[in-house]
Every structure is written in C-alpha cells, then in structure tokens.
Protein backbone atom coordinates (compact mmCIF):
# COMPACT_ATOMS: atom_id res chain seq x y z
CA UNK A 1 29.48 -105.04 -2.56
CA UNK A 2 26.52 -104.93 -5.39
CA UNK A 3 24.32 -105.49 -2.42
CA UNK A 4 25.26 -102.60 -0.64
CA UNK A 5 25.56 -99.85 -3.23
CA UNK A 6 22.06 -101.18 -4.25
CA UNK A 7 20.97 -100.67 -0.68
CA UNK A 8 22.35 -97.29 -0.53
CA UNK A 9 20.23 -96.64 -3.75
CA UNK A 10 16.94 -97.78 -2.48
CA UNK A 11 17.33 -95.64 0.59
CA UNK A 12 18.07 -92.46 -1.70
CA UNK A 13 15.22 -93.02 -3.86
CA UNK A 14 12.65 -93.60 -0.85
CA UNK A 15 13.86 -90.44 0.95
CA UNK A 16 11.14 -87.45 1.38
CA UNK A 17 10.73 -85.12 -1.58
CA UNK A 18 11.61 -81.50 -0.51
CA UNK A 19 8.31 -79.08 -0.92
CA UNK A 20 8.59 -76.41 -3.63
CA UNK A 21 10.22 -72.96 -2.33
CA UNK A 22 6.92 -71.00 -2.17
CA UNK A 23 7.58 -66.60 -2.10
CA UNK A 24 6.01 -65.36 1.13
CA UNK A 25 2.92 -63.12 0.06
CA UNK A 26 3.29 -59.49 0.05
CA UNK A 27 2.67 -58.01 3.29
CA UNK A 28 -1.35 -56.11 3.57
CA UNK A 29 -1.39 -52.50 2.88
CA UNK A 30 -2.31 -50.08 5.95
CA UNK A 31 -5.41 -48.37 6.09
CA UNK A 32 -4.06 -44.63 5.62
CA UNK A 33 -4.61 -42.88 8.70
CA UNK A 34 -6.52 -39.82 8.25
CA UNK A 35 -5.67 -36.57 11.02
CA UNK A 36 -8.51 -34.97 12.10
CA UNK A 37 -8.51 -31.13 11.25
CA UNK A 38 -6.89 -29.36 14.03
CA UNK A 39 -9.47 -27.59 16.36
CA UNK A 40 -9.76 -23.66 15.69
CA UNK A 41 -8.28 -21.78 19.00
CA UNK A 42 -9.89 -18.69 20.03
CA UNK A 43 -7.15 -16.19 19.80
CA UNK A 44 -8.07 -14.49 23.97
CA UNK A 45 -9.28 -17.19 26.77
CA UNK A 46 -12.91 -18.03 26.92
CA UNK A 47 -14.97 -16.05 29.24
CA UNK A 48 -17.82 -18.36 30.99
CA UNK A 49 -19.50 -15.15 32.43
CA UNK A 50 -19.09 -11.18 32.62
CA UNK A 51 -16.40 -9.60 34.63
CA UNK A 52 -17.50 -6.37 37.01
CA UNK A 53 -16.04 -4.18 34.66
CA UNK A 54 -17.68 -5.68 31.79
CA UNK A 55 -21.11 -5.72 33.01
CA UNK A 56 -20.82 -1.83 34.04
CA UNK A 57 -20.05 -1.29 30.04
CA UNK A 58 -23.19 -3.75 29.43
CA UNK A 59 -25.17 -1.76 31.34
CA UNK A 60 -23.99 1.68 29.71
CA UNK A 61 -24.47 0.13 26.45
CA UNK A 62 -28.35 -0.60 27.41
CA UNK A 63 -29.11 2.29 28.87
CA UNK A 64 -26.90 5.59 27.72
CA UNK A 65 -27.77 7.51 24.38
CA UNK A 66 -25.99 5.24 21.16
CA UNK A 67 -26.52 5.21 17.92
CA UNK A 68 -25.88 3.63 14.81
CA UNK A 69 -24.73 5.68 11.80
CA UNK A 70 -23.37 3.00 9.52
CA UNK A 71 -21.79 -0.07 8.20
CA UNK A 72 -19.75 -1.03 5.88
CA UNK A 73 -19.82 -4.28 3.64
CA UNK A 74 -18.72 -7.65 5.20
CA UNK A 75 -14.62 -8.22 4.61
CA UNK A 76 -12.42 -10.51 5.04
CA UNK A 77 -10.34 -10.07 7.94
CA UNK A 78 -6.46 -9.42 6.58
CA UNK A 79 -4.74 -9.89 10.18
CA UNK A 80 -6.26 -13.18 11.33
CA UNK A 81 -9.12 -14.22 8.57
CA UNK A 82 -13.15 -14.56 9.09
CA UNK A 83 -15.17 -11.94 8.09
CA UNK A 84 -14.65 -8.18 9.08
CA UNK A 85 -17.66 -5.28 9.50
CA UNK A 86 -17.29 -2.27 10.19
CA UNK A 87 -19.98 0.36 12.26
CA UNK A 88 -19.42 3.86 13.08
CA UNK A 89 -20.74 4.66 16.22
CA UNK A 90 -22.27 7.66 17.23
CA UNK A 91 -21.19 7.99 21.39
CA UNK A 92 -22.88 9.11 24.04
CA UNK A 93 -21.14 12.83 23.50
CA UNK A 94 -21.50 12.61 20.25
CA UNK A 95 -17.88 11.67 19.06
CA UNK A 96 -17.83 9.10 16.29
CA UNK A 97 -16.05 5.62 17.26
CA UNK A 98 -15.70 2.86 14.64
CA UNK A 99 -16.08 -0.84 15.89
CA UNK A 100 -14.98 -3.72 14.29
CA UNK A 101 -16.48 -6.83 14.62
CA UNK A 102 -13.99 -10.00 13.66
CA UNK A 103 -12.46 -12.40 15.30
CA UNK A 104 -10.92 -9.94 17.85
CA UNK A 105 -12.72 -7.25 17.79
CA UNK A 106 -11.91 -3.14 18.13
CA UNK A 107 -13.31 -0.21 18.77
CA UNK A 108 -11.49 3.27 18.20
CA UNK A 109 -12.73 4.68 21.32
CA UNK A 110 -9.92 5.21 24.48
CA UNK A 111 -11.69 3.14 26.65
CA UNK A 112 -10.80 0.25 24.12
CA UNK A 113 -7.32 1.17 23.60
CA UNK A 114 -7.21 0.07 27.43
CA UNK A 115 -7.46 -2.90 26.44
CA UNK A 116 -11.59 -2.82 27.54
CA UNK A 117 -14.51 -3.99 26.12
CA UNK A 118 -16.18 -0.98 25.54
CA UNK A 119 -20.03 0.31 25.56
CA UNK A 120 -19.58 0.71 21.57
CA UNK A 121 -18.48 -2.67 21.00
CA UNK A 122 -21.34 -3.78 23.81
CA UNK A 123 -24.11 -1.79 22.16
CA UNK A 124 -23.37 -2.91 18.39
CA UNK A 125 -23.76 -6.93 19.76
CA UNK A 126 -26.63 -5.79 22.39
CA UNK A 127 -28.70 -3.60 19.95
CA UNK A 128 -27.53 -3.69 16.57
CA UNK A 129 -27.08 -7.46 16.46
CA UNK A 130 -29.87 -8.17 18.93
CA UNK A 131 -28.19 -10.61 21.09
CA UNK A 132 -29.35 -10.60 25.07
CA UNK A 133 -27.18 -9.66 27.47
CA UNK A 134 -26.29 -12.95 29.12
CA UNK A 135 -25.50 -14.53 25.59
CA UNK A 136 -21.97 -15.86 26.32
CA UNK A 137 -20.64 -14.32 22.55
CA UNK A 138 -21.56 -10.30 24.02
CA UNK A 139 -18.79 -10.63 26.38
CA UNK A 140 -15.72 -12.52 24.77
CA UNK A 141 -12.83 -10.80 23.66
CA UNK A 142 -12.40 -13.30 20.92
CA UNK A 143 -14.71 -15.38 18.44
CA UNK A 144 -14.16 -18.54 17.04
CA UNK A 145 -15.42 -18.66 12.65
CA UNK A 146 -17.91 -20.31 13.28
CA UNK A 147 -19.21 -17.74 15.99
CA UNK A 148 -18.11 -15.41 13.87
CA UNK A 149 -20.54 -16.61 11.27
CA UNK A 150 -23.37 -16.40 13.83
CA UNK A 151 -22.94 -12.73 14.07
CA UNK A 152 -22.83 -11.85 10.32
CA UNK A 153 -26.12 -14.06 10.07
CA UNK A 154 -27.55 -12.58 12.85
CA UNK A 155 -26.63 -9.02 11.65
CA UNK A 156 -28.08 -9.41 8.07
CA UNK A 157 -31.85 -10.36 9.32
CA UNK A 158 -31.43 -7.66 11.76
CA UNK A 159 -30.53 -4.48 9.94
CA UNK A 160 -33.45 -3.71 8.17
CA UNK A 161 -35.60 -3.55 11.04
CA UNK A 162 -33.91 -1.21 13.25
CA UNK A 163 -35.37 1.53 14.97
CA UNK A 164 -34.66 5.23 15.96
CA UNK A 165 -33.82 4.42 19.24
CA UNK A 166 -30.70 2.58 17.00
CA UNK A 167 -30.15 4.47 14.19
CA UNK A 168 -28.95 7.79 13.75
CA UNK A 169 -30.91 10.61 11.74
CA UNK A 170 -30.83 11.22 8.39
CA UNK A 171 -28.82 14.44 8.96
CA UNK A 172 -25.85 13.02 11.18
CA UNK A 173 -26.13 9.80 8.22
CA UNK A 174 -25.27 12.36 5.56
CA UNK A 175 -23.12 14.13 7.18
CA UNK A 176 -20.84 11.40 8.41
CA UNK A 177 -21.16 10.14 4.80
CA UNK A 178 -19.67 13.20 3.29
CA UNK A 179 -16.88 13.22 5.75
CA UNK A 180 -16.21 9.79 4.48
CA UNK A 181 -15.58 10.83 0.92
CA UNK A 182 -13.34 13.92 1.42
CA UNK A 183 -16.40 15.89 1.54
CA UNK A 184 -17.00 18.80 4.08
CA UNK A 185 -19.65 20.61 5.12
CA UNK A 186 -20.64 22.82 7.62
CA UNK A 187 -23.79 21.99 10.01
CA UNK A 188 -26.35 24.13 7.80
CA UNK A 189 -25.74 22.23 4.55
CA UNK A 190 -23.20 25.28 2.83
CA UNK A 191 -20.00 23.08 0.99
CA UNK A 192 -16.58 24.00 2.21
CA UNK A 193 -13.37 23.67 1.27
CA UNK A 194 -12.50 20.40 -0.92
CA UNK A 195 -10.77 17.86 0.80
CA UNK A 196 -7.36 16.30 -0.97
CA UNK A 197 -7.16 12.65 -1.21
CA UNK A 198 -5.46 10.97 2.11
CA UNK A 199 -4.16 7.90 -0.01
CA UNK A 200 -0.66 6.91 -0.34
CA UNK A 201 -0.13 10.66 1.28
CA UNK A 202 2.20 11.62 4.46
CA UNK A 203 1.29 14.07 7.10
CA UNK A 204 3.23 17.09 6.29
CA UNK A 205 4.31 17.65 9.86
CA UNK A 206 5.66 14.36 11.01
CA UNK A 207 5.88 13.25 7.53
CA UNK A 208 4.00 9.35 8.88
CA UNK A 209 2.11 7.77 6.64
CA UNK A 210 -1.96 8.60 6.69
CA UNK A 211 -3.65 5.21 7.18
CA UNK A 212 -7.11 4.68 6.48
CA UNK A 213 -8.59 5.57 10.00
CA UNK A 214 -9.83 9.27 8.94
CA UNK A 215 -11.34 10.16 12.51
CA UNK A 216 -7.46 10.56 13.77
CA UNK A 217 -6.98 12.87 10.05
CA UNK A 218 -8.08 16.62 9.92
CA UNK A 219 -7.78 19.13 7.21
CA UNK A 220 -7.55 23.09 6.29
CA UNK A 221 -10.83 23.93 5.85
CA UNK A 222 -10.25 27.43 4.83
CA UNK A 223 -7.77 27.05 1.84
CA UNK A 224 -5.93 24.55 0.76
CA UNK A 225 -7.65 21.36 1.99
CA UNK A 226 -4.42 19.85 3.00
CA UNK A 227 -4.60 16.73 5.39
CA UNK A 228 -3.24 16.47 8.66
CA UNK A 229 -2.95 14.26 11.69
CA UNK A 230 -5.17 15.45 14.61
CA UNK A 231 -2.42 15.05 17.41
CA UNK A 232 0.41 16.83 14.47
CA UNK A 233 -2.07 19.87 13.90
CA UNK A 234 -3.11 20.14 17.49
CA UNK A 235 0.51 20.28 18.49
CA UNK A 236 1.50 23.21 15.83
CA UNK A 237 -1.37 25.02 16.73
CA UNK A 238 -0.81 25.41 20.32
CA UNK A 239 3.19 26.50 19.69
CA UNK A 240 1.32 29.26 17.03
CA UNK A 241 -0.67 30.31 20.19
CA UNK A 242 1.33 33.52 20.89
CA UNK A 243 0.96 34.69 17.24
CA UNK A 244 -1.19 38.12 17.05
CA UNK A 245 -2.91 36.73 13.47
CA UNK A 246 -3.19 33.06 15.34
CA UNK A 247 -1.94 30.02 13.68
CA UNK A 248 -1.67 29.18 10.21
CA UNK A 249 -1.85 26.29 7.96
CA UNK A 250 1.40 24.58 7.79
CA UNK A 251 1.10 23.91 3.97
CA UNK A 252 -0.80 27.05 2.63
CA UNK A 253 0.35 29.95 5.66
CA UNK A 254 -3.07 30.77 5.98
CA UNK A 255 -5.00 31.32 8.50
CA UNK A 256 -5.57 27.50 10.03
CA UNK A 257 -9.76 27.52 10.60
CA UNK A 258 -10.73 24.34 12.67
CA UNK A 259 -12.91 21.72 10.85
CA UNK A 260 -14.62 20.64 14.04
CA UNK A 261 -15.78 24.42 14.90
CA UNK A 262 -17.73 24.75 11.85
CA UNK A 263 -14.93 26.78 9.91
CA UNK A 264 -14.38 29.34 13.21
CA UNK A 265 -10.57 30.38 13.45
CA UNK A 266 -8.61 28.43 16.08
CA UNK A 267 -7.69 30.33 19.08
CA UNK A 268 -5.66 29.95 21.97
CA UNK A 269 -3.96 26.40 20.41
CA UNK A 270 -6.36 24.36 22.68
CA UNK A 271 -8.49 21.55 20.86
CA UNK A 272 -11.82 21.88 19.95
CA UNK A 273 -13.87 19.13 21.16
CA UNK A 274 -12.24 15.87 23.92
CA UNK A 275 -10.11 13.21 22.45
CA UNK A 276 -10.08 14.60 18.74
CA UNK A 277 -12.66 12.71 17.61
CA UNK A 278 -15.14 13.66 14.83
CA UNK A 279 -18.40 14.84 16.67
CA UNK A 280 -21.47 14.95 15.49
CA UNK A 281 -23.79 15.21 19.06
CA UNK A 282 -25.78 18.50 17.89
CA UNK A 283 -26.85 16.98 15.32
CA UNK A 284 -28.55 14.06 17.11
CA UNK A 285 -29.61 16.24 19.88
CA UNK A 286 -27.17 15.33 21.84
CA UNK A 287 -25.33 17.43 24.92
CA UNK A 288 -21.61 17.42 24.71
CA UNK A 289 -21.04 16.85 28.52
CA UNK A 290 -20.72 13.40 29.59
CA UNK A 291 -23.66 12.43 32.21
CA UNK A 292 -21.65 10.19 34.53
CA UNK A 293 -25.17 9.11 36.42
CA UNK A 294 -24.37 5.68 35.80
CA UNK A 295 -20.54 5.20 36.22
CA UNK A 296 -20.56 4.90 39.76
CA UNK A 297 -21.26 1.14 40.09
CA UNK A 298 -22.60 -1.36 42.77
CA UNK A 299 -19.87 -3.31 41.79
CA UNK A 300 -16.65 -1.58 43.42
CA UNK A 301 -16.55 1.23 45.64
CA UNK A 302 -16.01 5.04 44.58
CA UNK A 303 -12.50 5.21 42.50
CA UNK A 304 -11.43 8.49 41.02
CA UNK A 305 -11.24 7.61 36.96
CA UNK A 306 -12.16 8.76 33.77
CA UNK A 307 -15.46 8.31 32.51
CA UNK A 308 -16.51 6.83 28.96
C-alpha cells in the first residue's frame, strides 16, 4: 500500500508544469482614415462648347456698340459664396444693365431674365475681362471658386488698361454716378430735385419693399423727390391719362414730371424710353433705335422675335 501511494506521488510530482496565464496584448490602433474634401459642384451643367443661341450673343457682344461705365468693389457672394462684382453696362440703346459676375451670374437686362446668356454678360468676360471667345469659362452658366478666382485675377490686371472702345465717357461716368447716390441731374449739368433715401422705404403705391436694384426705382423730379417703382408709376400714370392738368405725383399731387425726359411733364401715360430702364445713349452718342443688322443669324432660319 506504501508502495502505491508513493507511486501515485512520483507521478504527480513529474507531471508538466502549467505555463503562466499571459494577458493577450492590446489590439493595434487604426490609422484614422482621413475623407477627402468633397469636390465643389458647379451649380448649372458644364458646357463643353457654345450653343447657337449663345454664339449669336458672342457675336453681338464683339461687334455691337457696349460700354463699360463701372464697377463696384469685389463682394462676397450672400446667396451661394465666392466673390461677387458688379458692372453697369451701358447697352447698345443706351439703357443701363447691371451684370453680376459670381458663381451664377446675372444680368438685369430681359434677355437674361429668359433665362439667356446675354451680350452684357458676354461683353464684360469678352472685353472687360479679356478672355477669347472660345475660352470654355465665356460661355458657362455657372463657375466653379476656383474659376471664379480666375476672373477676379484676370479682371484686376485688366482694368486699368482699358480703352474707349470699353469704357464709357466721362460724362455718362458722372452721370450714372450721381444717379447712384440719390443725385439727379438733367443732361446739361443744372441739379434737380433731391432724391429721398430708398432704404428700408416702401413704394407708396403697392406699398413693396424698395430693394437695392435702383434702375427698376424712379422718383418726382419736380417736387417732392419721392421714390417709386417704375412699373407702380407707369401704371398710375397711364389711368391719370384722361386728366386735363395730366397726372400727378401720388405723394405730393403735383404735377408728376418724368425723370427720364429730362424734367418734361408726362403726357399721354405712355413710358418714356423701352423696358424702363435708366438710359443714358445721348450721352455716348448713341441712337436710341435698336440696329437689328446682326440678329438675323446663319444659325436658324428667319423667326419673328424680339431683338436685344
């Protein structure tokens, strides 16, 4: 029996030791995966080359009477970001457009509000920017920021060096600048009538806010300065029409004298000059009927349309 219990022992004590319990190691971090930025999307599809329609306007832009008057500082865009300029645009008529250049850019003009780019648009990138006419940016609808970029760059090298055949004269310059500021005066220098202050103001007519576009914003000229919208004043004067005195200014009663006749009482309620635009042609030298000489394109046949 001693035998066997010291047997038992012997085989206990020459059994193999267990290895220590060793913690697995902590598992290796992952390299932190870094996104790439997300690639800027033009806001209007990429055009790889100019449609019909926008090669007639190219064409126009090249080759009809435009000019510069001026531009404003460079912005920041407050709808969609970049950078925002404005340029006043003298037309071929003589009305005064103002184009935008940002990432979509606007002109005031109607063949814009079409939804088309326009000759004004066309002519600040073909001869105020200086970009040829088969440079793919002249014909998009949209810019990326960093196209955007290219333009402003562009633009600032090229500004000091334009010519007359760009720029408009001194007189429309001044002019244009005083209509700016509230300031009118008639087309041999004489002041007239103050103009009120269109900020924060309604139109008394339709009682709608002013904005800051001041080419759709006239103004009694004869009294009281009072602002009104264009389409609002145009309206009340033609429903004055059968008055014997002719119409008056809704705010003062007086005698309503049009701003764009040079002061001359408004007869007959009709408008004084297409579209209701500011217009400024006599002063450039410009004639006030449209010549259509090159709206009649190779492109399509003849179509019965409205000219710009």
């Amino acid at each position: 029996m001693a035998a066997a219990v010291e047997s038992t022992t012997t085989i206990k004590s020459a059994s193999v030791p267990v290895p220590p319990v060793v913690p697995p190691s902590a598992a290796p971090k992952r390299k932190a995966v870094t996104k790439a930025a997300p690639k800027e999307k033009r806001l209007k599809r990429f055009r790889s080359y100019p449609t019909n329609k926008i090669q007639e306007r190219i064409d126009r832009a090249l080759h009809q009477r435009l000019f510069l008057i001026d531009t404003s500082a460079t912005l920041t865009c407050p709808h969609h970001g970049g950078s925002s300029i404005k340029f006043s645009v003298l037309g071929s008529t003589g009305n005064v457009y103002e184009v935008t250049i940002a990432k979509v850019p606007r002109c005031s003009c109607p063949d814009a509000a079409k939804g088309n780019l326009c000759k004004h648009l066309l002519f600040v990138m073909l001869k105020v920017v200086g970009l040829p006419a088969n440079h793919h940016l002249v014909y998009q609808s949209a810019y990326l920021t960093e196209e955007l970029d290219q333009i402003v760059t562009a633009l600032q090298t090229r500004l000091e060096r334009l010519g007359r055949d760009v720029v408009a004269n001194e007189e429309v310059q001044k002019f244009h600048a005083d209509l700016k500021k509230g300031i009118k005066c008639d087309e041999d220098g004489d002041n007239a009538v103050s103009r009120k202050e269109v900020d924060g103001e309604d139109c008394p007519i339709c009682f709608d806010e002013f904005g800051s576009n001041l080419s759709q914003l006239t103004y009694c000229k004869g009294t009281c300065g009072t602002n009104f919208h264009k389409s609002c004043i145009q309206m009340w004067t033609r429903q004055s029409a059968h008055k014997s005195a002719g119409p008056t200014c809704p705010a003062c009663r007086q005698q309503w004298e049009d701003v764009e006749t040079g002061g001359k009482k408004a007869g007959g309620g009709s408008p004084s000059r297409s579209e209701g635009y500011d217009n400024l042609g006599r002063l450039q030298g410009q004639s006030t009927v449209r010549d259509t000489s090159s709206y009649h394109s190779p492109y399509d046949g003849y179509k019965r349309r409205r000219y710009y």
